[in-house]
N, C-alpha and C. Protein backbone atom coordinates (compact mmCIF):
# COMPACT_ATOMS: atom_id res chain seq x y z
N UNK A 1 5.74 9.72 20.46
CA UNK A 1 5.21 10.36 19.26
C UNK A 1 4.54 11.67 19.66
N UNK A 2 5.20 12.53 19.03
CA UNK A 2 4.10 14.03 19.79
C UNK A 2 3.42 14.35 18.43
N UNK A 3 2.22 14.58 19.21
CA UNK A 3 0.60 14.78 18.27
C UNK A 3 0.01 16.70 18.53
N UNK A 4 -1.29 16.44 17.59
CA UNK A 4 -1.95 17.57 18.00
C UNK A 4 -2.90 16.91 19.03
N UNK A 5 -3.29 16.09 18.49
CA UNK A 5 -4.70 15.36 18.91
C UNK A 5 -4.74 13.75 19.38
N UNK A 6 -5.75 13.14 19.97
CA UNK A 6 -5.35 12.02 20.15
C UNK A 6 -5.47 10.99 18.51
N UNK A 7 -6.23 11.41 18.10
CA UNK A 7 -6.73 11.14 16.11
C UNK A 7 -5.36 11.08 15.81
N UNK A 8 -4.76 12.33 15.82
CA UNK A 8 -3.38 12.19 14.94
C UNK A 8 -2.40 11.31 15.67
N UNK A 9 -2.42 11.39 16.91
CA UNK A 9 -1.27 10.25 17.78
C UNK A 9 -1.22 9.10 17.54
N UNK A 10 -2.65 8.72 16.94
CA UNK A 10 -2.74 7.37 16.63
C UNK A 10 -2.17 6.98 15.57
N UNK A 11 -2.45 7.69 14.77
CA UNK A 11 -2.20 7.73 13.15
C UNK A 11 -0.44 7.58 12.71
N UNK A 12 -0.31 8.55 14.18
CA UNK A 12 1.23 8.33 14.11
C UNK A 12 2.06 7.19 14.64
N UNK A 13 1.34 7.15 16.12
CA UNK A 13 2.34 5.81 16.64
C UNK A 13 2.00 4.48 15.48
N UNK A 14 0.57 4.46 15.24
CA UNK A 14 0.59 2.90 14.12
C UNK A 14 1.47 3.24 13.35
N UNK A 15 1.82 4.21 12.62
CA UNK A 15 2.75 4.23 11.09
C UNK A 15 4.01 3.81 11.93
N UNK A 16 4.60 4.81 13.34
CA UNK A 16 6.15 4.10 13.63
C UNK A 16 5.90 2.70 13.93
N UNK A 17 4.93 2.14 14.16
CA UNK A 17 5.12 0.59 14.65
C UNK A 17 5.18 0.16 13.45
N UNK A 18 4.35 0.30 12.45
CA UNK A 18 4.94 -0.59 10.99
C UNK A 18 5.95 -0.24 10.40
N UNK A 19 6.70 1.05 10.87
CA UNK A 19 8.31 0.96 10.58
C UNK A 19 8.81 0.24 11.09
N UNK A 20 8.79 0.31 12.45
CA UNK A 20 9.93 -1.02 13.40
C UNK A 20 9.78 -2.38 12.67
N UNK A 21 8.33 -2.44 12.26
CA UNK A 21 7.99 -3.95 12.06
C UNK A 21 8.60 -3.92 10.57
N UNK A 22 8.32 -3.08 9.87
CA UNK A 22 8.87 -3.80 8.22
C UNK A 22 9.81 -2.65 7.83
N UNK A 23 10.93 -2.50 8.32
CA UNK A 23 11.81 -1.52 7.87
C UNK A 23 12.44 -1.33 6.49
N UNK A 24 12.58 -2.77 5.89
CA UNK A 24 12.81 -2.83 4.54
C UNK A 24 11.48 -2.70 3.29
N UNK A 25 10.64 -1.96 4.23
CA UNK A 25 9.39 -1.51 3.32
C UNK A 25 9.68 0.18 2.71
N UNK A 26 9.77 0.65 1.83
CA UNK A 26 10.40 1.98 1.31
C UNK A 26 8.65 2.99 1.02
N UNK A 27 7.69 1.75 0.83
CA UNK A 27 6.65 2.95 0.43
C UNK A 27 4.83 2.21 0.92
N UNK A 28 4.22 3.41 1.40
CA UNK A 28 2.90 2.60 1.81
C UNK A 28 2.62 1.46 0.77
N UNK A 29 2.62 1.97 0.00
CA UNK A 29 1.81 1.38 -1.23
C UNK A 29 2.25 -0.67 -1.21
N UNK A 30 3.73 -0.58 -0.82
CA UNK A 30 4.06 -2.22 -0.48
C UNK A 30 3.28 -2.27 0.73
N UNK A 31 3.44 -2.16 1.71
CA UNK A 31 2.94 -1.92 2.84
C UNK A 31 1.39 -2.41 2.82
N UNK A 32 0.67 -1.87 1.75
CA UNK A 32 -1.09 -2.13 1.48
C UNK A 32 -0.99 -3.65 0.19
N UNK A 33 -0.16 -3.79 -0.48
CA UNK A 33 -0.06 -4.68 -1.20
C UNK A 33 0.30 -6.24 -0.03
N UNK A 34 1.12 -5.86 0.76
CA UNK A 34 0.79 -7.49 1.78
C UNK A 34 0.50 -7.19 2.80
N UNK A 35 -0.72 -6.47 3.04
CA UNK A 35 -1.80 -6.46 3.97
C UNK A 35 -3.00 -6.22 3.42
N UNK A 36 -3.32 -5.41 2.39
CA UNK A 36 -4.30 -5.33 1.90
C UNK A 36 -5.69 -5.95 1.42
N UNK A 37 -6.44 -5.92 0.92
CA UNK A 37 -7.34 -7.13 0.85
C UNK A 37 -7.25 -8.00 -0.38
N UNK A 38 -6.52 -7.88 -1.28
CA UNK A 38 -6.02 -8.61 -1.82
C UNK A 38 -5.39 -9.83 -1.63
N UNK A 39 -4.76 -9.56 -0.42
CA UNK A 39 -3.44 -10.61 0.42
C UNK A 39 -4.34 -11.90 1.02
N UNK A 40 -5.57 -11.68 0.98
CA UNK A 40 -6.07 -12.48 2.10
C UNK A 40 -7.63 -13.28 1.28
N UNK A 41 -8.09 -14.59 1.80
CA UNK A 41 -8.94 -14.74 1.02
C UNK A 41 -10.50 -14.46 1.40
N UNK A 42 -11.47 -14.44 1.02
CA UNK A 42 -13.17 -13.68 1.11
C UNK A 42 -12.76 -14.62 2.03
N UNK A 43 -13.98 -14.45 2.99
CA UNK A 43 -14.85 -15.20 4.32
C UNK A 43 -15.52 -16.50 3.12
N UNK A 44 -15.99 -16.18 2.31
CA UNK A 44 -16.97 -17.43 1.53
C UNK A 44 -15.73 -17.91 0.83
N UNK A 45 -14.53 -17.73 0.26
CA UNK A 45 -13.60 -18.75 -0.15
C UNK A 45 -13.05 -19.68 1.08
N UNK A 46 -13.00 -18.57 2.21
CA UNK A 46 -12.25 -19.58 3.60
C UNK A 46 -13.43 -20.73 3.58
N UNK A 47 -14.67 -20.50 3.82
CA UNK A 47 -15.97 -21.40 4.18
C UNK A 47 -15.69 -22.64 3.11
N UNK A 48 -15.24 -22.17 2.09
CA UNK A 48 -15.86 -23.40 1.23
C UNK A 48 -14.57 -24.09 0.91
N UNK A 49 -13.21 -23.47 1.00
CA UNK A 49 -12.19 -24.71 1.48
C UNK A 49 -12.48 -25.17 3.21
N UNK A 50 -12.91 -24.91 3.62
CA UNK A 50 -13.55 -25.42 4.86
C UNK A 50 -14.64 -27.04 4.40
N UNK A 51 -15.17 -26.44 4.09
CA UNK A 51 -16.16 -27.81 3.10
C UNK A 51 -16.18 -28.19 2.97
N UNK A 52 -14.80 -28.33 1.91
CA UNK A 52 -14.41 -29.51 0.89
C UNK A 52 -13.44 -29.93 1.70
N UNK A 53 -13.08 -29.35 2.48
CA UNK A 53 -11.72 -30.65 3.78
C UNK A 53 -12.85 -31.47 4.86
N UNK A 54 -14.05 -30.62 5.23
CA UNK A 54 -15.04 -31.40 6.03
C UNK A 54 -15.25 -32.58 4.85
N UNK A 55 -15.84 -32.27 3.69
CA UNK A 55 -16.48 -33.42 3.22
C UNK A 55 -15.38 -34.93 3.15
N UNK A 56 -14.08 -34.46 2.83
CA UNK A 56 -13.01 -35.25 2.70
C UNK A 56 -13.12 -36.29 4.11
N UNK A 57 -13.27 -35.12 5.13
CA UNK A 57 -13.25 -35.95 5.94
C UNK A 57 -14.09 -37.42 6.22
N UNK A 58 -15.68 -36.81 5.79
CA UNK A 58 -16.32 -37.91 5.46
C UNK A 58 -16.23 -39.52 4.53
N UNK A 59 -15.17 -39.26 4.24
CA UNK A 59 -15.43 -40.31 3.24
C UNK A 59 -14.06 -41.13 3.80
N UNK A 60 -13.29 -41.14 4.97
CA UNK A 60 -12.49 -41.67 5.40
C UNK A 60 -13.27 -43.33 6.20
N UNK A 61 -12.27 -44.11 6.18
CA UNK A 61 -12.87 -45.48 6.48
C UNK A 61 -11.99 -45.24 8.14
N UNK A 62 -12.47 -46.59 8.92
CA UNK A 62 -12.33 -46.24 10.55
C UNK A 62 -11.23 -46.86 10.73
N UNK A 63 -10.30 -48.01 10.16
CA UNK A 63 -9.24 -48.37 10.27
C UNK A 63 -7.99 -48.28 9.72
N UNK A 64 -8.09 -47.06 8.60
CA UNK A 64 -7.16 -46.74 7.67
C UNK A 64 -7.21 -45.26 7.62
N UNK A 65 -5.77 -44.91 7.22
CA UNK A 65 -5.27 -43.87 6.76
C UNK A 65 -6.37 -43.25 5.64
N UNK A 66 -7.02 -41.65 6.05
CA UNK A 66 -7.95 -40.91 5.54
C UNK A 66 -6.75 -40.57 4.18
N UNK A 67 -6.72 -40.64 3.02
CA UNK A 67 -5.76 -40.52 1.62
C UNK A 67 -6.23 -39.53 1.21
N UNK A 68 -7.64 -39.14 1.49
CA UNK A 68 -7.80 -37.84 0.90
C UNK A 68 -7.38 -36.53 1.55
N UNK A 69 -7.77 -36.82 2.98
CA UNK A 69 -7.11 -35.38 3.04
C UNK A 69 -5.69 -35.35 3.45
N UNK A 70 -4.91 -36.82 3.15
CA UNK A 70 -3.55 -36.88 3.54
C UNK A 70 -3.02 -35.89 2.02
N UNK A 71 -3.66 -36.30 0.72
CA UNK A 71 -3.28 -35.62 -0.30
C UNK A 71 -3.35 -34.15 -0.45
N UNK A 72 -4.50 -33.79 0.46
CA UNK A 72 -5.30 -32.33 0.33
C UNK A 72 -3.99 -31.68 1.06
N UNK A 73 -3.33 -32.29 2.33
CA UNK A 73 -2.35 -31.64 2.90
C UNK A 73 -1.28 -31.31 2.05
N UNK A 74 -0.65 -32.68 2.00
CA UNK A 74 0.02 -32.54 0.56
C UNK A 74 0.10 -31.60 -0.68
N UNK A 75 -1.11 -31.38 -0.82
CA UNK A 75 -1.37 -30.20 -2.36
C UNK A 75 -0.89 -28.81 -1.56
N UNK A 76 -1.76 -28.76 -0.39
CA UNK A 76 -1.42 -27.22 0.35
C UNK A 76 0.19 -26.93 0.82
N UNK A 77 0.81 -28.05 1.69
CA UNK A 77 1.82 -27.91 1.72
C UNK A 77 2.69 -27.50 0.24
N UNK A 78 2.94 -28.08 -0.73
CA UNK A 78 3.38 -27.81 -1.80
C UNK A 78 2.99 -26.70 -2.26
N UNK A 79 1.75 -26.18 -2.41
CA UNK A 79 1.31 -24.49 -2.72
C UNK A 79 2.05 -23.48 -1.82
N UNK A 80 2.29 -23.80 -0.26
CA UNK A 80 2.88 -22.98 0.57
C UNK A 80 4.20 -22.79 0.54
N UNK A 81 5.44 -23.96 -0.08
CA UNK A 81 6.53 -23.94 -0.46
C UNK A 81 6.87 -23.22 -1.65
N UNK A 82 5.71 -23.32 -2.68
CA UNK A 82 6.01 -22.50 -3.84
C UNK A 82 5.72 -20.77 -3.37
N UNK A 83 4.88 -20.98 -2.58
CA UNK A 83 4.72 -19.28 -2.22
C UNK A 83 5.86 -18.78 -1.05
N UNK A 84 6.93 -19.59 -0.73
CA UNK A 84 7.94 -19.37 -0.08
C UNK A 84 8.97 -19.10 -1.10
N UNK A 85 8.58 -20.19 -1.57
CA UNK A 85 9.77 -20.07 -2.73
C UNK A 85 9.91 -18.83 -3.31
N UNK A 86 8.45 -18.12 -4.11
CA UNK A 86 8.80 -16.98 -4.66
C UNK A 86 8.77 -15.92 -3.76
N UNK A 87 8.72 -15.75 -2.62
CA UNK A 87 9.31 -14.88 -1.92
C UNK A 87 10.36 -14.38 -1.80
N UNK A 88 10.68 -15.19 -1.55
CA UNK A 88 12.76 -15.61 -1.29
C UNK A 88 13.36 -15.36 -2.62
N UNK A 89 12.35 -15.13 -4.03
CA UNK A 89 13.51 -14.87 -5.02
C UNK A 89 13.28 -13.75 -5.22
């Protein structure tokens, strides 16, 4: 990448690496839409599904299958297929 500066070299080699990486991207603007902060959830939403899978955990008995968070997997898995799903269409 030839620059003026090392500021601009940077600026440049990151942009060709997210070409190599997403070539079928046509404009920043996709580019900031699934990376952006939108894409991703707060630190206090991560914490508090954190929480509620700790608390799940609690309430499991010592010789049986924990059902709650076998379901909790369950729900997520199924949320992650549907968000595959509409990818792919």
């Amino acid at each position: 990448v030839v620059c003026k500066n090392k500021r601009d070299g940077k600026h440049r080699a990151s942009q060709a690496i997210l070409q190599k990486l997403h070539p079928h991207i046509n404009s920043w603007g996709s580019l900031l839409r699934m990376y952006g902060k939108g894409s991703c959830k707060t630190m206090k939403e991560k914490k508090e599904e954190e929480q509620r899978i700790t608390e799940l955990q609690s309430q499991a008995c010592v010789n049986k299958p924990n059902m709650s968070i076998l379901n909790k997997l369950k729900e997520e898995m199924l949320k992650y297929r549907e968000k595959v799903k509409s990818k792919n269409q």
